[in-house]
C-alpha atoms as a PDB file:
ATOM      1  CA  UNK A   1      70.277  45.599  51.534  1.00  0.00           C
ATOM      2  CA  UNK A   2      72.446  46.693  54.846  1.00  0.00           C
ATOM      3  CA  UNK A   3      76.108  47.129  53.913  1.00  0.00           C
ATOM      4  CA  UNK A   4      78.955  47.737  56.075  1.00  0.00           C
ATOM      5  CA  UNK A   5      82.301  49.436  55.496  1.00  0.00           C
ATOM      6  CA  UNK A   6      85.326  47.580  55.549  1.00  0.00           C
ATOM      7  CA  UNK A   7      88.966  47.973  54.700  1.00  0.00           C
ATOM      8  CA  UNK A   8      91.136  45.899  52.950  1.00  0.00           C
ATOM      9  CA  UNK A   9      94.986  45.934  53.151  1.00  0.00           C
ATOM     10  CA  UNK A  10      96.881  44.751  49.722  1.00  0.00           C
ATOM     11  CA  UNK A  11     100.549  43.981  49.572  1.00  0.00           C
ATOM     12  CA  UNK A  12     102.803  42.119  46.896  1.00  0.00           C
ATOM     13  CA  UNK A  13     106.407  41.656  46.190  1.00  0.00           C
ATOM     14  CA  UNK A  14     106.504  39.514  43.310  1.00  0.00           C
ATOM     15  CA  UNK A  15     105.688  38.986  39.730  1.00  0.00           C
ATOM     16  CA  UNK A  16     105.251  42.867  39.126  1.00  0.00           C
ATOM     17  CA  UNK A  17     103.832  44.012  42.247  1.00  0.00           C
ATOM     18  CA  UNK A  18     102.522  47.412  40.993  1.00  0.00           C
ATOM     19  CA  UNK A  19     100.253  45.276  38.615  1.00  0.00           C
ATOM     20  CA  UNK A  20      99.074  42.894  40.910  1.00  0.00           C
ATOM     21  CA  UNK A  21      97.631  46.005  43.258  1.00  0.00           C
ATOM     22  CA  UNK A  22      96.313  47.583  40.512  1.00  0.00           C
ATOM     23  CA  UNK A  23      94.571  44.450  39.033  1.00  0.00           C
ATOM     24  CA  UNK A  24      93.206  43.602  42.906  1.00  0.00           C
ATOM     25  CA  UNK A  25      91.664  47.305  42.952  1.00  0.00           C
ATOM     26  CA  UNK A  26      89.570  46.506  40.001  1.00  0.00           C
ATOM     27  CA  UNK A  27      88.414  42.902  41.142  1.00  0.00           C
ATOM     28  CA  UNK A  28      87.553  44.094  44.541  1.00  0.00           C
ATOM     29  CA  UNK A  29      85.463  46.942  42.889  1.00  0.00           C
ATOM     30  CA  UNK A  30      83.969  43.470  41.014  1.00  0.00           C
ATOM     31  CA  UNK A  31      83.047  41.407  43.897  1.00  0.00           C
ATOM     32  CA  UNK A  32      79.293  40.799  44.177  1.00  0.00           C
ATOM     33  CA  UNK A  33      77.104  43.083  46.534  1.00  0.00           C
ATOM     34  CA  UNK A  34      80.379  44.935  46.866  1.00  0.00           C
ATOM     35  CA  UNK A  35      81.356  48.775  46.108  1.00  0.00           C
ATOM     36  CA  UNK A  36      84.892  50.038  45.863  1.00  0.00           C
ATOM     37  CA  UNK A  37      84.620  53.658  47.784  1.00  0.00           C
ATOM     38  CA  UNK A  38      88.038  54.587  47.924  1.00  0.00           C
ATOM     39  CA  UNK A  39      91.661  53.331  47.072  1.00  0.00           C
ATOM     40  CA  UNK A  40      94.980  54.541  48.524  1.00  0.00           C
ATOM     41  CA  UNK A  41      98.027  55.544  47.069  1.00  0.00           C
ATOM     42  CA  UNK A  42     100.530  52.165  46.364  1.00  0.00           C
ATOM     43  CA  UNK A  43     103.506  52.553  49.335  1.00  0.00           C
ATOM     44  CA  UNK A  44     106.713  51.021  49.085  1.00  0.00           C
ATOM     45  CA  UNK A  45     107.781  49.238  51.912  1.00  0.00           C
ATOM     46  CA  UNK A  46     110.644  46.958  53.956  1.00  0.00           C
ATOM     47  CA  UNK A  47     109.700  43.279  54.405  1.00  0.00           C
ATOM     48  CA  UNK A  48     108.744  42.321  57.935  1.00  0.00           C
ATOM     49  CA  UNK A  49     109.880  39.346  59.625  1.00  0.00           C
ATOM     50  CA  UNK A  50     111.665  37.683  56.070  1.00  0.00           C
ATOM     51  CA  UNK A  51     113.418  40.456  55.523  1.00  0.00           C
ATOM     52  CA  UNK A  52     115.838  38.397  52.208  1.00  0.00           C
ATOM     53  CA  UNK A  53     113.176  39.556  50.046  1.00  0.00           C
ATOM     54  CA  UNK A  54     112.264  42.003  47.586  1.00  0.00           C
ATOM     55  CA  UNK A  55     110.117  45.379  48.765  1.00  0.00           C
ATOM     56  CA  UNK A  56     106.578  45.323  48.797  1.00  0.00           C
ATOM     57  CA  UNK A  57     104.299  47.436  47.350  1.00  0.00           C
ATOM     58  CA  UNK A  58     101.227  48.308  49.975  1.00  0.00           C
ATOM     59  CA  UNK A  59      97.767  49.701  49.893  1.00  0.00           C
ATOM     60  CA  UNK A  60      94.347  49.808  51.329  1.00  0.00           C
ATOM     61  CA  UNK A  61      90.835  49.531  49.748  1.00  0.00           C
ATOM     62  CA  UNK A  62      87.835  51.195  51.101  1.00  0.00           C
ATOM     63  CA  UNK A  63      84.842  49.022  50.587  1.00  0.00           C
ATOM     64  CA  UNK A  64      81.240  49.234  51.079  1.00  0.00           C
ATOM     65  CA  UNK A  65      79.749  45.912  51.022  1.00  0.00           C
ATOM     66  CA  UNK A  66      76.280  43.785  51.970  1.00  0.00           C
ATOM     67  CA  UNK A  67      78.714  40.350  52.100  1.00  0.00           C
ATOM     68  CA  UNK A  68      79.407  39.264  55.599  1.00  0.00           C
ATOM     69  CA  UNK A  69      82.930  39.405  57.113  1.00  0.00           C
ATOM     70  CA  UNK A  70      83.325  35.451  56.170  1.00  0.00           C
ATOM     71  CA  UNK A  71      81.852  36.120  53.043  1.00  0.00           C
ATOM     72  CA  UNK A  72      84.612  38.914  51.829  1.00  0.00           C
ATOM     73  CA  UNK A  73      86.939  36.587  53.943  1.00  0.00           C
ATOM     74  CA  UNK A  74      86.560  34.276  51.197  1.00  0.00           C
ATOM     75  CA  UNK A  75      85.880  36.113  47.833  1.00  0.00           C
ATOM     76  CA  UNK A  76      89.851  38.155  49.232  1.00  0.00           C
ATOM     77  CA  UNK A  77      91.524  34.449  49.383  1.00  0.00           C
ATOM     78  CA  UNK A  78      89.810  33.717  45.610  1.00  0.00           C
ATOM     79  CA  UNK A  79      91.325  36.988  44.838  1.00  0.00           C
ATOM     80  CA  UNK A  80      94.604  35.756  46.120  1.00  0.00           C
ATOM     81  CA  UNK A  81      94.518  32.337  44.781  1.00  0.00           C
ATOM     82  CA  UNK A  82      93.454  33.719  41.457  1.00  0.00           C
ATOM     83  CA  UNK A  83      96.845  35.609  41.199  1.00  0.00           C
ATOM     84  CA  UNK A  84      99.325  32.928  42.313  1.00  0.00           C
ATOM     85  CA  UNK A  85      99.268  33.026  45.831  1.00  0.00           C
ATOM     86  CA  UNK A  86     101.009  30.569  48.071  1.00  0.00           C
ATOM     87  CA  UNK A  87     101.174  30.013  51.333  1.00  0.00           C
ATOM     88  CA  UNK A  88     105.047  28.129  51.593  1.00  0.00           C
ATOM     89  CA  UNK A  89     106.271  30.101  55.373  1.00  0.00           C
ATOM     90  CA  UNK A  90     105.295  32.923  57.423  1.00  0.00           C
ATOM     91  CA  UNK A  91     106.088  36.333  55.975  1.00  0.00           C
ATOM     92  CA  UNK A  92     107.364  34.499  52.589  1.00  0.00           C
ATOM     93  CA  UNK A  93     107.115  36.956  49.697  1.00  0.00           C
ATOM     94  CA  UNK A  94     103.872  36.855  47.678  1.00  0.00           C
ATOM     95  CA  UNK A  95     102.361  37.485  44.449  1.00  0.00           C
ATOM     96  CA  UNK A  96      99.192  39.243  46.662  1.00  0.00           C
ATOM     97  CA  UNK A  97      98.065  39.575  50.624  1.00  0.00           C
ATOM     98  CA  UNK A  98      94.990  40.942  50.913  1.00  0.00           C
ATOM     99  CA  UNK A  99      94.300  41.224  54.467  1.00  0.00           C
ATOM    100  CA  UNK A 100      90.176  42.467  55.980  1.00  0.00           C
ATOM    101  CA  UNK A 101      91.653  44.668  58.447  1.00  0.00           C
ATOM    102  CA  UNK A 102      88.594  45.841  59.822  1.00  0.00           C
ATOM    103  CA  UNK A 103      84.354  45.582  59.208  1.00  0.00           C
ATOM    104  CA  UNK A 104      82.561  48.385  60.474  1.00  0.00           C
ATOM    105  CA  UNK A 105      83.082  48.724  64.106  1.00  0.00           C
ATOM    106  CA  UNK A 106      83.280  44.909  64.564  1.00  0.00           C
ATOM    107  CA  UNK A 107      85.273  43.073  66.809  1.00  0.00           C
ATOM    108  CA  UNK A 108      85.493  39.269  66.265  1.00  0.00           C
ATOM    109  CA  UNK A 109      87.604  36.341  66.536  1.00  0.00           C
ATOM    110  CA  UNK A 110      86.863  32.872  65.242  1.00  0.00           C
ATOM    111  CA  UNK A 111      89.656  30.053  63.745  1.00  0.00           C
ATOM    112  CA  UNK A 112      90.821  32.212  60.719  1.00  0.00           C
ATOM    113  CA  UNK A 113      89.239  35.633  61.178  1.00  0.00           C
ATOM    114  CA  UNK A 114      89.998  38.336  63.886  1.00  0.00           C
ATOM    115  CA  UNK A 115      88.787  41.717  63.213  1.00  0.00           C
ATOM    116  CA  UNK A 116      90.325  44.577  63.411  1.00  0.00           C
ATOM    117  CA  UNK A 117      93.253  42.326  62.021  1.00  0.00           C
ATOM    118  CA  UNK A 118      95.706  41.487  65.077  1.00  0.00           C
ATOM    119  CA  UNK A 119      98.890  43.698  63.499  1.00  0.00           C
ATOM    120  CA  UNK A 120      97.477  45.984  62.021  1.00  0.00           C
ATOM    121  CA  UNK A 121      97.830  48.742  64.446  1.00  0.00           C
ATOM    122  CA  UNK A 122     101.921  48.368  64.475  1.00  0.00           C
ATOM    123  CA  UNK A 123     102.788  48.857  60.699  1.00  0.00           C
ATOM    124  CA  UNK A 124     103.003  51.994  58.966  1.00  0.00           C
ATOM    125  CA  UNK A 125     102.499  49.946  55.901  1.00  0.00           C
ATOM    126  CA  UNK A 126      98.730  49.592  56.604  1.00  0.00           C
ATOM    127  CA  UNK A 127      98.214  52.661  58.605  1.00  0.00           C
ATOM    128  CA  UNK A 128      99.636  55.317  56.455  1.00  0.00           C
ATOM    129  CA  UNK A 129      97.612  54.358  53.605  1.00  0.00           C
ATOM    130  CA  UNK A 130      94.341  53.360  55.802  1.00  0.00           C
ATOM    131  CA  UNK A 131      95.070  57.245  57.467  1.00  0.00           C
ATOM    132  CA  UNK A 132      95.094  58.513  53.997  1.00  0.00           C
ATOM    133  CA  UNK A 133      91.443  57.410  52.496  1.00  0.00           C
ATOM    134  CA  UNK A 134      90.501  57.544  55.948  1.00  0.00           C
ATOM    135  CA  UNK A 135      91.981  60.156  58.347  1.00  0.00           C
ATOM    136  CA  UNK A 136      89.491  59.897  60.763  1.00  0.00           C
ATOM    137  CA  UNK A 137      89.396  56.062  61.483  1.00  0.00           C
ATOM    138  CA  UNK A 138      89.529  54.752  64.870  1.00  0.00           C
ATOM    139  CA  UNK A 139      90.007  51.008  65.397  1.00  0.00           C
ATOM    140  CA  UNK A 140      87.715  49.406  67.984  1.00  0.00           C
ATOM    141  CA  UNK A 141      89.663  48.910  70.698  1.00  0.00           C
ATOM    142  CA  UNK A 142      92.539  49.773  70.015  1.00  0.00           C
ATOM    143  CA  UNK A 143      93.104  53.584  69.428  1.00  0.00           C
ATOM    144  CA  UNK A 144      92.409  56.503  66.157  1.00  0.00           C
ATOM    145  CA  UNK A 145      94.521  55.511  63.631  1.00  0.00           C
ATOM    146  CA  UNK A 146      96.323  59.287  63.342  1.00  0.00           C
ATOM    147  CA  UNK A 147      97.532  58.320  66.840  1.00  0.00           C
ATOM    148  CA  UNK A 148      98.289  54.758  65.812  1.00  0.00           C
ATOM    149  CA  UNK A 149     100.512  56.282  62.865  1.00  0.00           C
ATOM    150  CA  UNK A 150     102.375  58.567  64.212  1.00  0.00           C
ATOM    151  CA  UNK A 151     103.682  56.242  66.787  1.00  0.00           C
ATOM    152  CA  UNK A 152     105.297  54.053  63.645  1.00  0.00           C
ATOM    153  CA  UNK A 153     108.514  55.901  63.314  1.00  0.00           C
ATOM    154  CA  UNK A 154     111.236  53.876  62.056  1.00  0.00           C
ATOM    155  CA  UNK A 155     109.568  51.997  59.694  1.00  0.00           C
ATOM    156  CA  UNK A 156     110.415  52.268  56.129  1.00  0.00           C
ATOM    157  CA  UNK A 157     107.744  53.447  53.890  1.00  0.00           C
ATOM    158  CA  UNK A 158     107.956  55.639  50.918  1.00  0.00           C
ATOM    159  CA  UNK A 159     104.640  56.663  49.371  1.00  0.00           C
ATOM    160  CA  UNK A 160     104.716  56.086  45.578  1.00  0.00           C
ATOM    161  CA  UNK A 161     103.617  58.881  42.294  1.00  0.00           C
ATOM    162  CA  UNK A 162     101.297  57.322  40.223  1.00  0.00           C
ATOM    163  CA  UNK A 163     101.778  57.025  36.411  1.00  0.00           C
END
């Protein structure tokens, strides 16, 4: 069975947030043909574009996985939909995002999946996390993400202690 790394951002800002990133962790770890390698700390961060909503809490997932990227595509929106999600306005606040921000060293775009994901490499709220599980990441044509990171001053990001 060939498997591919990929990395997953989460984010939530409502109905208990912490919960909902910790209860994603676990069902991403479930998914079929699917290994969870290695989970970030949870970040705190500003909302982006809506900003008349509550923080989010942020994180990535490190996955090694045999599914292809449409395939995760859709078991991450069953994820979503299983916890609430809705889809009302751009950047409204959510119960969980999960967002494939990149698959191996894949570049792709089709109607409804571009990889690396198209923002990614602006907001410290993916790449400090991402930079954390995986400090040596470099997304395909863009740039590493250690460069990527340090260029996201300004943002507001506050990595959280665990309980």
């Amino acid at each position: 069975m060939n498997t591919e790394t990929a990395f997953v951002a989460l984010g939530s800002n409502l109905e208990a947030p912490l919960t909902q990133i910790r209860k994603a962790f676990a069902e991403l770890g479930a998914l079929p043909k699917t290994r969870l390698i290695a989970r970030s700390s949870l970040y705190r961060s500003a909302p982006v574009g809506n900003v008349n909503q509550p923080d989010f809490i942020n994180a990535v997932a490190k996955l090694e996985t045999a599914l292809t990227p449409r395939e995760l595509l859709a078991a991450l929106l069953e994820i979503e939909r299983r916890h609430g999600r809705r889809r009302d306005f751009p950047n409204a606040p959510r119960t969980l995002d999960l967002d494939l921000l990149l698959y191996g060293d894949l570049i792709h775009h089709e109607h409804g999946l571009t990889i690396p994901h198209p923002r990614m490499h602006q907001r410290a709220f993916v790449l400090s996390p991402l930079h954390e599980i995986a400090p040596d990441c470099v997304i395909p044509g863009i740039g590493s993400v250690a460069d990527l990171v340090a260029a996201c001053t300004g943002q507001q990001l506050k990595r959280l202690l665990e309980d």
